[in-house]
C-alpha atoms as a PDB file:
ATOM      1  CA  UNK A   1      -3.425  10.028  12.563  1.00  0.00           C
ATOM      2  CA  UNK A   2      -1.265   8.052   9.549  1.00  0.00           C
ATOM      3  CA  UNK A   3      -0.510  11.418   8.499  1.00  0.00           C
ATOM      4  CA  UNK A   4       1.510  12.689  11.163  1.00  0.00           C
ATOM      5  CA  UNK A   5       4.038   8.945  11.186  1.00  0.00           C
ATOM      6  CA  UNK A   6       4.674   9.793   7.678  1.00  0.00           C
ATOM      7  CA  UNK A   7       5.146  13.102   7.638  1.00  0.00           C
ATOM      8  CA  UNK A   8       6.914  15.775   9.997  1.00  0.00           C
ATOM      9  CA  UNK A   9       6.553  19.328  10.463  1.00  0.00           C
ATOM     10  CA  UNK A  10       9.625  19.876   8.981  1.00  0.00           C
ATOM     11  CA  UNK A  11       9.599  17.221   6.106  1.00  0.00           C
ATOM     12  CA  UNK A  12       5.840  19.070   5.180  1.00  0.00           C
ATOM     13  CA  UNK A  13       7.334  22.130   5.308  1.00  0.00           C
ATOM     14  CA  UNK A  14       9.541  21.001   2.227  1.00  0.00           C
ATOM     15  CA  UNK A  15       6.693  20.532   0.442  1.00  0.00           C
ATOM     16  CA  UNK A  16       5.706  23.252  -2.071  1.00  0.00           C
ATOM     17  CA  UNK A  17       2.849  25.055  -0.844  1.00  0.00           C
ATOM     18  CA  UNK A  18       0.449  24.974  -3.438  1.00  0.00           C
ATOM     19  CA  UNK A  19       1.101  20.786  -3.284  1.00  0.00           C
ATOM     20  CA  UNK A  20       0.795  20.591   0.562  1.00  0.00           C
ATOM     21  CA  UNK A  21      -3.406  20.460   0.174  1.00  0.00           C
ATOM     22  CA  UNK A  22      -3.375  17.958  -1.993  1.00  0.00           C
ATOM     23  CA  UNK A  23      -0.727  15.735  -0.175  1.00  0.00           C
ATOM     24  CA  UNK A  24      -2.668  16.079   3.043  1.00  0.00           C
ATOM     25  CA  UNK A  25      -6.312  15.353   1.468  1.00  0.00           C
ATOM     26  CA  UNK A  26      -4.363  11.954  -0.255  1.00  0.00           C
ATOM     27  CA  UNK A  27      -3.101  10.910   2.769  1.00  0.00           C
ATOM     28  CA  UNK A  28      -6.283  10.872   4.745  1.00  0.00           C
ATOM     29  CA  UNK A  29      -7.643   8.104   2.133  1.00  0.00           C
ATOM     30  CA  UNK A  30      -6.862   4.637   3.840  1.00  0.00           C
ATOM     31  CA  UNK A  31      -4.562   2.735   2.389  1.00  0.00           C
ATOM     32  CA  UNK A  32      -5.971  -0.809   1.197  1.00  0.00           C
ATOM     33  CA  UNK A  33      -4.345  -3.521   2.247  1.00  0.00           C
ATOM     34  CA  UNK A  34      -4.811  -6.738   4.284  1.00  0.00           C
ATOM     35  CA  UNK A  35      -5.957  -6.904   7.610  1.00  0.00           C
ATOM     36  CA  UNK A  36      -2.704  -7.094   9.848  1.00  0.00           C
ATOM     37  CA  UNK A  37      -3.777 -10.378  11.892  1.00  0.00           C
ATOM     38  CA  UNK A  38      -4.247 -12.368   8.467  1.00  0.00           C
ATOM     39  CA  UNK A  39      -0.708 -10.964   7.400  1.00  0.00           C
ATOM     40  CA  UNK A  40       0.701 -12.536  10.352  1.00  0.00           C
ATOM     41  CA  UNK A  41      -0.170 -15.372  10.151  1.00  0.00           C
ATOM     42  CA  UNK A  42       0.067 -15.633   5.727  1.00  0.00           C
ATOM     43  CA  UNK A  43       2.782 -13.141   5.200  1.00  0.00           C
ATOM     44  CA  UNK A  44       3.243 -14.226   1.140  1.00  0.00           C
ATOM     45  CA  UNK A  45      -0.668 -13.532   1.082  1.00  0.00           C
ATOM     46  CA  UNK A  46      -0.211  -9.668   0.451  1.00  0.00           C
ATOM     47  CA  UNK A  47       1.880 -10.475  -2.708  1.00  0.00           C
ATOM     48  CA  UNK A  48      -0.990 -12.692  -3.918  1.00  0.00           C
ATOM     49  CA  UNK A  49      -3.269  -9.603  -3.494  1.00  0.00           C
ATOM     50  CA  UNK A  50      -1.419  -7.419  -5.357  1.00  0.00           C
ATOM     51  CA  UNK A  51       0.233  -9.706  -8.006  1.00  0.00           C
ATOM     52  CA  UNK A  52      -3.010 -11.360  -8.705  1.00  0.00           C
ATOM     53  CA  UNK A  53      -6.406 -10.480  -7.215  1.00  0.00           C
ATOM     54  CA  UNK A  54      -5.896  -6.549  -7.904  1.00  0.00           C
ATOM     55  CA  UNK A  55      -4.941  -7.157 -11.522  1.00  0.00           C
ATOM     56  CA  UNK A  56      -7.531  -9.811 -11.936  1.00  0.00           C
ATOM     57  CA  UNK A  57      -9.985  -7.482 -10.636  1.00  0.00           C
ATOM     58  CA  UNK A  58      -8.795  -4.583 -12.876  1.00  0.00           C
ATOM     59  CA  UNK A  59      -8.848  -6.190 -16.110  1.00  0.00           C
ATOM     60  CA  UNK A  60     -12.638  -8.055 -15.413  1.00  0.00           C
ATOM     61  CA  UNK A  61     -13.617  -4.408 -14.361  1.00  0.00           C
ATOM     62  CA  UNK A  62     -12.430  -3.769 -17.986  1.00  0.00           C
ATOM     63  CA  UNK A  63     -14.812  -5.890 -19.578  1.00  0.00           C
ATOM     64  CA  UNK A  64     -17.848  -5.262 -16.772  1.00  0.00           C
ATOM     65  CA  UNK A  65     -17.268  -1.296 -17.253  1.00  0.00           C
ATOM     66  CA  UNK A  66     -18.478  -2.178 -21.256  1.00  0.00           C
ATOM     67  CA  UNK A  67     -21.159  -3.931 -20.176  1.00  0.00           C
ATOM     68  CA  UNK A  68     -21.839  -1.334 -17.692  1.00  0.00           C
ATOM     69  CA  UNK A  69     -22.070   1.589 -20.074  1.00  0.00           C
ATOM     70  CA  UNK A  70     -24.570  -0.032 -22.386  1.00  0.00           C
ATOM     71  CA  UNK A  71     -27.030  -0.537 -19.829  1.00  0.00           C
ATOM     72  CA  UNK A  72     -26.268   2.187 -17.876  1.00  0.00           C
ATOM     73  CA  UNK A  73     -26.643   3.952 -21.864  1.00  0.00           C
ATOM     74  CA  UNK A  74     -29.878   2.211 -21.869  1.00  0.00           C
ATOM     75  CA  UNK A  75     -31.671   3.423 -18.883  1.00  0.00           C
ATOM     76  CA  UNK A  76     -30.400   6.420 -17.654  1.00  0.00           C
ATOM     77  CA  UNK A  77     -29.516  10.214 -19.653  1.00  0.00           C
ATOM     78  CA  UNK A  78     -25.990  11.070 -20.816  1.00  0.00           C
ATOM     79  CA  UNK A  79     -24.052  12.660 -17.838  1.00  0.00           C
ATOM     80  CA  UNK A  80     -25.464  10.250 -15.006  1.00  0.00           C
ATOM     81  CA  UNK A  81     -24.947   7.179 -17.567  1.00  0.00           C
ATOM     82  CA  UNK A  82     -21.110   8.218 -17.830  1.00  0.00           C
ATOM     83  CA  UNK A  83     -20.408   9.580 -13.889  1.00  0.00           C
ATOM     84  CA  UNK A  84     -21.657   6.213 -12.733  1.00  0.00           C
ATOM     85  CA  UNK A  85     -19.208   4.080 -15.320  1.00  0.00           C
ATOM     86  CA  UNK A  86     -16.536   6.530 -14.132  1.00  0.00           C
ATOM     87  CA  UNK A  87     -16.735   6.163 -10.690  1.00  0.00           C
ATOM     88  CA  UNK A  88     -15.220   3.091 -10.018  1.00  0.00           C
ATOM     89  CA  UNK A  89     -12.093   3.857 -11.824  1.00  0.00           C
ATOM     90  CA  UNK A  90     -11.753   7.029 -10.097  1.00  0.00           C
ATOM     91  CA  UNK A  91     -12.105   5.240  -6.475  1.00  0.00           C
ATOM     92  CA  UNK A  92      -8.920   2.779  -8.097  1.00  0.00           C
ATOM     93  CA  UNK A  93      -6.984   5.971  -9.153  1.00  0.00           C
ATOM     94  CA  UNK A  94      -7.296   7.618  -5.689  1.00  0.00           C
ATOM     95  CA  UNK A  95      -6.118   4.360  -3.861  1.00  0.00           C
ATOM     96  CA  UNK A  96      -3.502   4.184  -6.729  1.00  0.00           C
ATOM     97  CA  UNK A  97      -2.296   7.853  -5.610  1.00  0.00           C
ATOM     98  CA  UNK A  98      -2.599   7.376  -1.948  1.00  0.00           C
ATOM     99  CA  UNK A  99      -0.248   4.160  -2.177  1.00  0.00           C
ATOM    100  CA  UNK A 100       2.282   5.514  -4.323  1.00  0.00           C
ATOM    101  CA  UNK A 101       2.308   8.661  -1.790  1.00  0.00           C
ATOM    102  CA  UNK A 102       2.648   7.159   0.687  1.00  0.00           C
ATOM    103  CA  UNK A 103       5.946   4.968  -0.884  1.00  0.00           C
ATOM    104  CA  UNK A 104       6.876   7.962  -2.470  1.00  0.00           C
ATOM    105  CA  UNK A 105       7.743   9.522   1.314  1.00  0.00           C
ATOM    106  CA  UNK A 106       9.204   6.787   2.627  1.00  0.00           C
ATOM    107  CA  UNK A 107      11.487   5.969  -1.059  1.00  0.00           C
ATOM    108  CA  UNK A 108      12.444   9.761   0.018  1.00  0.00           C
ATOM    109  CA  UNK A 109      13.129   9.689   4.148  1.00  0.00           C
ATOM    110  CA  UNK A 110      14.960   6.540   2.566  1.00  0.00           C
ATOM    111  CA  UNK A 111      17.341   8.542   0.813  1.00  0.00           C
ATOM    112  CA  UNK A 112      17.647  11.295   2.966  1.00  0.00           C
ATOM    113  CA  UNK A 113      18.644   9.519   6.499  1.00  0.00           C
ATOM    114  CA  UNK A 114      22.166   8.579   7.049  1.00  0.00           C
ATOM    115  CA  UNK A 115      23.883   6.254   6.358  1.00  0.00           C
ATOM    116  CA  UNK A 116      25.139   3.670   8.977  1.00  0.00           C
ATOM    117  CA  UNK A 117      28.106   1.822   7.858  1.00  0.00           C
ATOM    118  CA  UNK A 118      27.896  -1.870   9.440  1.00  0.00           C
ATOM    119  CA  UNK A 119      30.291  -4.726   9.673  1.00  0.00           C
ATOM    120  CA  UNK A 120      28.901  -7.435   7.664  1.00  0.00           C
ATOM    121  CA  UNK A 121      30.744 -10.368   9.778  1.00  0.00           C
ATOM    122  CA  UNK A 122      29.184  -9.213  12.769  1.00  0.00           C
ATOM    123  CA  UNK A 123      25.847  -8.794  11.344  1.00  0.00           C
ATOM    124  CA  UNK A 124      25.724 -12.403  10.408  1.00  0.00           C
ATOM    125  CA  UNK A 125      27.050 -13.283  13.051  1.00  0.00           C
ATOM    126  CA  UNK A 126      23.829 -11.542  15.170  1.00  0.00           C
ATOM    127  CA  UNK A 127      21.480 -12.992  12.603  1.00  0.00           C
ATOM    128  CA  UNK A 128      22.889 -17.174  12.615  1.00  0.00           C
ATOM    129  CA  UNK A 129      22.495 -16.526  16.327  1.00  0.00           C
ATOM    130  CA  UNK A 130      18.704 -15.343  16.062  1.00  0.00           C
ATOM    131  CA  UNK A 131      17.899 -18.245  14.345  1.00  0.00           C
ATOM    132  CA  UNK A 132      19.798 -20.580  16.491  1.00  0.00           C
ATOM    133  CA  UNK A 133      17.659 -19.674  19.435  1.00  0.00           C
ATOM    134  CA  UNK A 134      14.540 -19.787  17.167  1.00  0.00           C
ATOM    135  CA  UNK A 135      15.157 -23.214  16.661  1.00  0.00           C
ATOM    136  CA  UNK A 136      15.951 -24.176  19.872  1.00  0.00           C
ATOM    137  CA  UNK A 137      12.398 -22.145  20.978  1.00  0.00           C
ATOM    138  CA  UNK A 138      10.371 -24.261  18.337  1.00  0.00           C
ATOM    139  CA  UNK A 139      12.055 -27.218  19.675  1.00  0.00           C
ATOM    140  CA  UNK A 140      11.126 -26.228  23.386  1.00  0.00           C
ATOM    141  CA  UNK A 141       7.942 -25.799  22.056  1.00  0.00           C
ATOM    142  CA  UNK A 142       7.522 -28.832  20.342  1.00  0.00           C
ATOM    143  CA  UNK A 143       9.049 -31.231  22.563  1.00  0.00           C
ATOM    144  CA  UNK A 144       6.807 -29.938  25.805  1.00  0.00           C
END
């Protein structure tokens, strides 16, 4: 379902053949993120995911994944011992890939759509007026 909002027929058709597999099994991953009625409420919260808990998390991983391989060294054989310390890292490297995919398509729809040329005055002119009637909603609001 993502798939087909990132990518068109004709935008996948671009795409080397012999990639077009791989693209497609990356983009049926789901991408991690926040749940959308937390980010609506705590917009800045995604930024504290990513520029905090997800590095936090890597680098204790770091230090659990040595722990991790001398029990797992302990009391299992040799190729079990290693495809069990493996697997976590793999599952970050696949989210990894499916995220910068996905940013990948949109950097590139990005820089292949045209350009619209706008007049600055009268875009700031549109955006003081937004805010002017958000104000006067939140003081409708507050004063009722």
């Amino acid at each position: 379902m993502r798939f087909q909002v990132l990518l068109s027929r004709e935008e996948l058709e671009e795409v080397p053949r012999r990639y077009r597999w791989l693209l497609k099994l990356f983009l049926k991953f789901p991408n991690p993120s926040l749940p959308q009625f937390i980010l609506n409420k705590l917009p800045w919260l995604e930024g504290v995911f990513w520029g905090i808990l997800v590095p936090v998390f890597l680098v204790s991983y770091f230090f659990f994944s040595i722990w991790l391989l001398v029990a797992l060294t302990l009391f299992m054989s040799f190729p079990f011992n290693v495809l069990l310390w493996l697997s976590l890292p793999m599952i970050v490297l696949v989210l990894f890939l499916r995220i910068e995919i996905e940013r990948t398509i949109l950097f590139w729809r990005s820089l292949r759509s045209k350009h619209k040329d706008r007049d600055i005055a009268k875009v700031t002119k549109e955006f003081f007026l937004l805010l002017e009637k958000q104000q006067k909603r939140k003081r409708e609001k507050l004063s009722s």
